[in-house]
Protein backbone atom coordinates (compact mmCIF):
# COMPACT_ATOMS: atom_id res chain seq x y z
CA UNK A 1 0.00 0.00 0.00
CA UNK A 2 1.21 3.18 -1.13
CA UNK A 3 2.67 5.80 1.84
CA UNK A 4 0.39 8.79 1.85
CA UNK A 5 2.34 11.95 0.50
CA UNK A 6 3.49 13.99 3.67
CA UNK A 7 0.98 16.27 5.54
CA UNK A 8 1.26 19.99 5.55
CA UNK A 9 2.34 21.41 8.71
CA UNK A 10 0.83 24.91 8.01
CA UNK A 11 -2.81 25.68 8.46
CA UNK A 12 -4.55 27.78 5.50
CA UNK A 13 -2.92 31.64 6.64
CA UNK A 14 0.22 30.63 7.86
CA UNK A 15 -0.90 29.07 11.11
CA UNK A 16 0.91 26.18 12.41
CA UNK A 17 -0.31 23.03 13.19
CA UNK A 18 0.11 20.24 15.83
CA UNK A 19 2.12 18.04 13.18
CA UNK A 20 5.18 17.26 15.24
CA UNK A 21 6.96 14.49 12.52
CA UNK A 22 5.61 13.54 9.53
CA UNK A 23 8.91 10.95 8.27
CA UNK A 24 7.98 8.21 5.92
CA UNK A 25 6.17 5.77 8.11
CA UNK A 26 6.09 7.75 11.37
CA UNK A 27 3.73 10.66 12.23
CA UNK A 28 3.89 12.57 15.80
CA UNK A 29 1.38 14.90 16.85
CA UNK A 30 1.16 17.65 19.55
CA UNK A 31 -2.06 16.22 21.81
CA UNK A 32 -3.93 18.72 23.62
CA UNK A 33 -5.83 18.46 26.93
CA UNK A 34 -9.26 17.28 26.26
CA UNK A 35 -9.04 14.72 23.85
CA UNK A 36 -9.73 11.23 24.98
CA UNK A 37 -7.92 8.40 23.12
CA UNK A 38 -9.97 5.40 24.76
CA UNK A 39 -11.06 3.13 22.25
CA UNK A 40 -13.85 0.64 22.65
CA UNK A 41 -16.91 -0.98 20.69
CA UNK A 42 -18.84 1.53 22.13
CA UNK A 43 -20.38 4.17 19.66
CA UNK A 44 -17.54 6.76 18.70
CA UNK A 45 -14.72 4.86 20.61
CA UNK A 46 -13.66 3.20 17.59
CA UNK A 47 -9.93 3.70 16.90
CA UNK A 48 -10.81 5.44 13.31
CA UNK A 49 -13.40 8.05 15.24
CA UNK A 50 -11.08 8.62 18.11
CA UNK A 51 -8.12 9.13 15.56
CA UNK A 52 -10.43 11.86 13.34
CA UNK A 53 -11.20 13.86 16.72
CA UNK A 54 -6.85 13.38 17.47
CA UNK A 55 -6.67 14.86 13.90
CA UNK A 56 -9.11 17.46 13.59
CA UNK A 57 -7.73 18.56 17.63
CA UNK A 58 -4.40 19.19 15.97
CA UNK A 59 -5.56 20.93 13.01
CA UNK A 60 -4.10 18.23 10.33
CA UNK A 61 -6.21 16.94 7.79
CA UNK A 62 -6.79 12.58 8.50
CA UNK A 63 -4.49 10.98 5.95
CA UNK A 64 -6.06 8.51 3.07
CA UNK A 65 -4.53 5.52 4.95
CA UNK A 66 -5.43 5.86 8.20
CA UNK A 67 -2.52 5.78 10.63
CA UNK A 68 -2.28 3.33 13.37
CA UNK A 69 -2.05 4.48 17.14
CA UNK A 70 0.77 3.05 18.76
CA UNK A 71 0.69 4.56 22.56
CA UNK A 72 -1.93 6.94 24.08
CA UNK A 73 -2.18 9.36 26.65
CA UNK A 74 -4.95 10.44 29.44
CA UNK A 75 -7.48 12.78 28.40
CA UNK A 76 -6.20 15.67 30.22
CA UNK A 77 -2.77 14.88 29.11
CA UNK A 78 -1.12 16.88 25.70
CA UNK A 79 1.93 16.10 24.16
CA UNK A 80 3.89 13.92 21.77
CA UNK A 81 1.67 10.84 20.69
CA UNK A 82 3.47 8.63 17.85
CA UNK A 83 1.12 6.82 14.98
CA UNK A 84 2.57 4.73 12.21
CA UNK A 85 1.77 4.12 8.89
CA UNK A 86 1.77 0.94 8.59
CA UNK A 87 1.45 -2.22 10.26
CA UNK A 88 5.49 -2.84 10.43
CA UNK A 89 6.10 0.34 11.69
CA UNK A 90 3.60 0.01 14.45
CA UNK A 91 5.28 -3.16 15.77
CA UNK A 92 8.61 -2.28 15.47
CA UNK A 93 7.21 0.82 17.60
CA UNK A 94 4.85 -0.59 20.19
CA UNK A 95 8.10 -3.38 20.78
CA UNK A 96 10.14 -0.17 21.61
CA UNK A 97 7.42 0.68 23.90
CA UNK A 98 6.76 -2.35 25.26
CA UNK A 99 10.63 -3.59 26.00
CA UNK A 100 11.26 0.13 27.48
CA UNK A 101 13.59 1.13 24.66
CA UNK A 102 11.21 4.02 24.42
CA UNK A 103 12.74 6.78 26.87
CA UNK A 104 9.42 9.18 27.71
CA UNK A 105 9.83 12.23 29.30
CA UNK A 106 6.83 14.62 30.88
CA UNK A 107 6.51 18.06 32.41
CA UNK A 108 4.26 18.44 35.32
CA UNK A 109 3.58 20.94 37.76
CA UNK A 110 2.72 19.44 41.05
CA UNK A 111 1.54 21.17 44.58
CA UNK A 112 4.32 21.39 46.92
CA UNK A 113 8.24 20.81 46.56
CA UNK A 114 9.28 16.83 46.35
CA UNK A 115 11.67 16.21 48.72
CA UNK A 116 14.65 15.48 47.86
CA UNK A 117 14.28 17.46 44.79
CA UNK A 118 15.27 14.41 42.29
CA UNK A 119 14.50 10.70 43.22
CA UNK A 120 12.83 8.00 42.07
CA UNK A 121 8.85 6.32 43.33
CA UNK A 122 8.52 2.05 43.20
CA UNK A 123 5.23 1.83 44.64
CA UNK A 124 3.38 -1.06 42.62
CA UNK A 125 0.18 0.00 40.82
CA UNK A 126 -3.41 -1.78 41.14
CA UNK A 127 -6.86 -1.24 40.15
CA UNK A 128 -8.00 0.97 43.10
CA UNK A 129 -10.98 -1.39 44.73
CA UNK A 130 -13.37 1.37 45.94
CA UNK A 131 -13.12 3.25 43.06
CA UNK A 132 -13.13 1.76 39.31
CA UNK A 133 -11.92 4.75 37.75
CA UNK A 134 -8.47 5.49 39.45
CA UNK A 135 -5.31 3.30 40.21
CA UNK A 136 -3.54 3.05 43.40
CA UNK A 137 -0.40 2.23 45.71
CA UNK A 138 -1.31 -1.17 46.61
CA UNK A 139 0.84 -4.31 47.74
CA UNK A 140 0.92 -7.36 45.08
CA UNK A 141 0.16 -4.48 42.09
CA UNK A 142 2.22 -4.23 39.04
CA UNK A 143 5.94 -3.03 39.90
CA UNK A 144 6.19 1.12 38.50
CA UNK A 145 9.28 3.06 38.68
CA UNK A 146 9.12 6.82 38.06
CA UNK A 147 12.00 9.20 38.41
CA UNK A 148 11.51 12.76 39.08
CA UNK A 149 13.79 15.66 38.72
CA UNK A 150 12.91 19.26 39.81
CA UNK A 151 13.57 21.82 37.47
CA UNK A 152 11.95 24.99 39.67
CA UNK A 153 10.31 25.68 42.88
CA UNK A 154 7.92 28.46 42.65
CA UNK A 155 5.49 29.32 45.81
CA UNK A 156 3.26 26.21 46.65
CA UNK A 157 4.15 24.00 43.39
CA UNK A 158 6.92 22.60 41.71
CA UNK A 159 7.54 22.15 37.99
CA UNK A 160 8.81 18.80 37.76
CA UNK A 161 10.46 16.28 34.93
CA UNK A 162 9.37 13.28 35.03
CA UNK A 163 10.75 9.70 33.50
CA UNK A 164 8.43 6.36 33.23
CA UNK A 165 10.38 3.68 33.53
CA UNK A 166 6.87 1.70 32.91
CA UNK A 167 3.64 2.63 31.71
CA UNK A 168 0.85 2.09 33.67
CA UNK A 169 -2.46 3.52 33.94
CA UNK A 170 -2.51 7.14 35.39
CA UNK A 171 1.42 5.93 36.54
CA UNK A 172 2.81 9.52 37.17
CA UNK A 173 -0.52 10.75 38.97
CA UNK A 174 -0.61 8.23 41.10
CA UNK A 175 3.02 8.57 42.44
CA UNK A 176 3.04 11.83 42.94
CA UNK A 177 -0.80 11.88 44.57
CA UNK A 178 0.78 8.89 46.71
CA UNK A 179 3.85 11.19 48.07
CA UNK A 180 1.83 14.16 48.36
CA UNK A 181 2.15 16.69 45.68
CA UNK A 182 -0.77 15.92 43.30
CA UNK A 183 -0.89 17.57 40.04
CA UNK A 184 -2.44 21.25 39.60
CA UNK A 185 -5.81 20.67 38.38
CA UNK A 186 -6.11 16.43 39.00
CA UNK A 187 -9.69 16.25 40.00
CA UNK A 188 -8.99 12.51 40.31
CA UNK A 189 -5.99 12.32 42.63
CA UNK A 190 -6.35 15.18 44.95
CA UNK A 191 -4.51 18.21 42.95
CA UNK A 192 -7.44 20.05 41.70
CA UNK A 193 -9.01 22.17 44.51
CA UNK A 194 -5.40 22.98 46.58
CA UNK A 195 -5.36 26.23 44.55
CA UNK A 196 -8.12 27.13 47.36
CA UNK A 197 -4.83 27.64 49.66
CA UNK A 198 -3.03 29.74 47.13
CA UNK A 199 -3.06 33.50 49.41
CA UNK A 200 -1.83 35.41 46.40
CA UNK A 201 -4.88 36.83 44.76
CA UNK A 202 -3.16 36.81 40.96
CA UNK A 203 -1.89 32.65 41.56
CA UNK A 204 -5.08 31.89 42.79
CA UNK A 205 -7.01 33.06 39.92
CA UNK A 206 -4.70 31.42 37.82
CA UNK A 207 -5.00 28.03 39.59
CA UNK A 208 -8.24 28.21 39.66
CA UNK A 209 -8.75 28.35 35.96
CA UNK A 210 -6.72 25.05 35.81
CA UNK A 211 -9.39 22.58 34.05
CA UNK A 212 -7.31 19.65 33.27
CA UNK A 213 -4.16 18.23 34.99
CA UNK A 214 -1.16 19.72 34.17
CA UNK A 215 0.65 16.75 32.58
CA UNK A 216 2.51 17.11 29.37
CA UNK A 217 4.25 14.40 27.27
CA UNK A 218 7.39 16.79 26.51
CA UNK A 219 9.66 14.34 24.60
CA UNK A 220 9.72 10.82 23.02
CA UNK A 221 12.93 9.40 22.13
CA UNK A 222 13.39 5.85 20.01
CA UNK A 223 17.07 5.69 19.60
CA UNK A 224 16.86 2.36 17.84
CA UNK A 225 14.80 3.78 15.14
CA UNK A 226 16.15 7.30 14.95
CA UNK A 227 13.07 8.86 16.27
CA UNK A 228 13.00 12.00 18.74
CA UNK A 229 9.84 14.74 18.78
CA UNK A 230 9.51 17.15 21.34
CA UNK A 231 6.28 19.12 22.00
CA UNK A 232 6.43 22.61 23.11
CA UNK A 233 4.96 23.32 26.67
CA UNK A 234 0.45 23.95 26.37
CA UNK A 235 -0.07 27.32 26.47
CA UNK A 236 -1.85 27.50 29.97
CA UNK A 237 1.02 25.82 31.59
CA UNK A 238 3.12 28.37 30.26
CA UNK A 239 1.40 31.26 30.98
CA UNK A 240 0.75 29.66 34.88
CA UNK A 241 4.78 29.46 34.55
CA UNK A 242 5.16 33.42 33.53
CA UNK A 243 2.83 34.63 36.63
CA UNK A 244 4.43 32.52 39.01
CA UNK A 245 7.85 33.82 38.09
CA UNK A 246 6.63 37.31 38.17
């Protein structure tokens, strides 16, 4: 099957688009908050209707072929999401994922300061019993290693780097929500109503506007395949950054 001739990265007047890579079998785009990737049988879960919203989020036009999804991320979650072309690609791809050969690295902006300020959580992941929609810290779960690194300490939050060293559900959430410094604006692990204890009148506002948490899929790196896309910082976590520094 014929490769579909490359996508523009340019909206009609100049704009750019969320087109990240767009190299012979490989596509990356630039997810933004908001856009589930959950596929299912379920009406308008299927992987072709959640790919068109993906597209259509990220301003690129859905190829001819449609590309295949080889990692997603949470809902509230943007950043770098790869697809391949075709069905070699995606295995060579999701084995990189799969065997850890794919290093991931995320931004997120937590409450508090981690201490110390670079480390790494083990806490083993499970279904959470009492509630079907979260994971949790729970003996006999699935071993998760996440190391953290903190790149600036602002009043009452930390922006944070962040390596998976496995990919479980809601991994990163859950280890930080576990040691106490919950994302800005997780509804589901604690970090969305702290904001309520922000005393500066200008923060506050600013936290409060927070809809979705502030997780962001900065870099993917494939070394065995020559692949590495960053994503620029979503512009409400920047701005958040600018009036905390000010």
């Amino acid at each position: 099957m014929p490769i579909d001739e490359p996508l523009d990265r340019r909206r009609d007047g100049g704009r750019p688009t969320r087109l990240l890579l767009d190299e012979g079998t490989v596509l990356a785009l630039d997810k933004p908050p908001g856009v589930s990737m959950a596929t299912s049988g379920r009406p308008g879960k299927s992987e072709a209707e959640v790919l068109a919203r993906l597209f259509a989020a990220c301003g690129v036009p859905v190829p001819r072929t449609l590309p295949l999804l080889v990692h997603r991320l949470d809902e509230g979650t943007s950043g770098v999401v790869l697809l391949a072309r075709d069905a070699a690609t995606h295995r060579l791809l999701s084995l990189s994922f799969q065997e850890r050969a794919a290093q991931k690295t995320y931004r997120a902006l937590v409450w508090g300061h981690p201490v110390p300020s670079q480390g790494r959580a083990e806490a083993p992941l499970a279904r959470d019993p009492k509630d079907g929609r979260k994971m949790a810290v729970r003996e006999g779960g699935k071993p998760s290693v996440t190391r953290w690194t903190t790149l600036r300490r602002y009043r009452s939050v930390a922006d944070l780097e962040l390596t998976p060293e496995t990919g479980r559900t809601h991994q990163i959430r859950v280890h930080l929500s576990a040691k106490g410094h919950p994302l800005v604006g997780d509804d589901l692990y604690g970090g969305a109503t702290r904001w309520r204890g922000v005393r500066d009148p200008v923060a506050r506002a600013a936290f409060a506007a927070v809809t979705h948490p502030l997780l962001h899929a900065a870099r993917v790196v494939v070394a065995s395949l020559g692949i590495e896309v960053e994503a620029p910082l979503p512009a409400d976590y920047a701005a958040l950054l600018v009036i905390l520094a000010a």
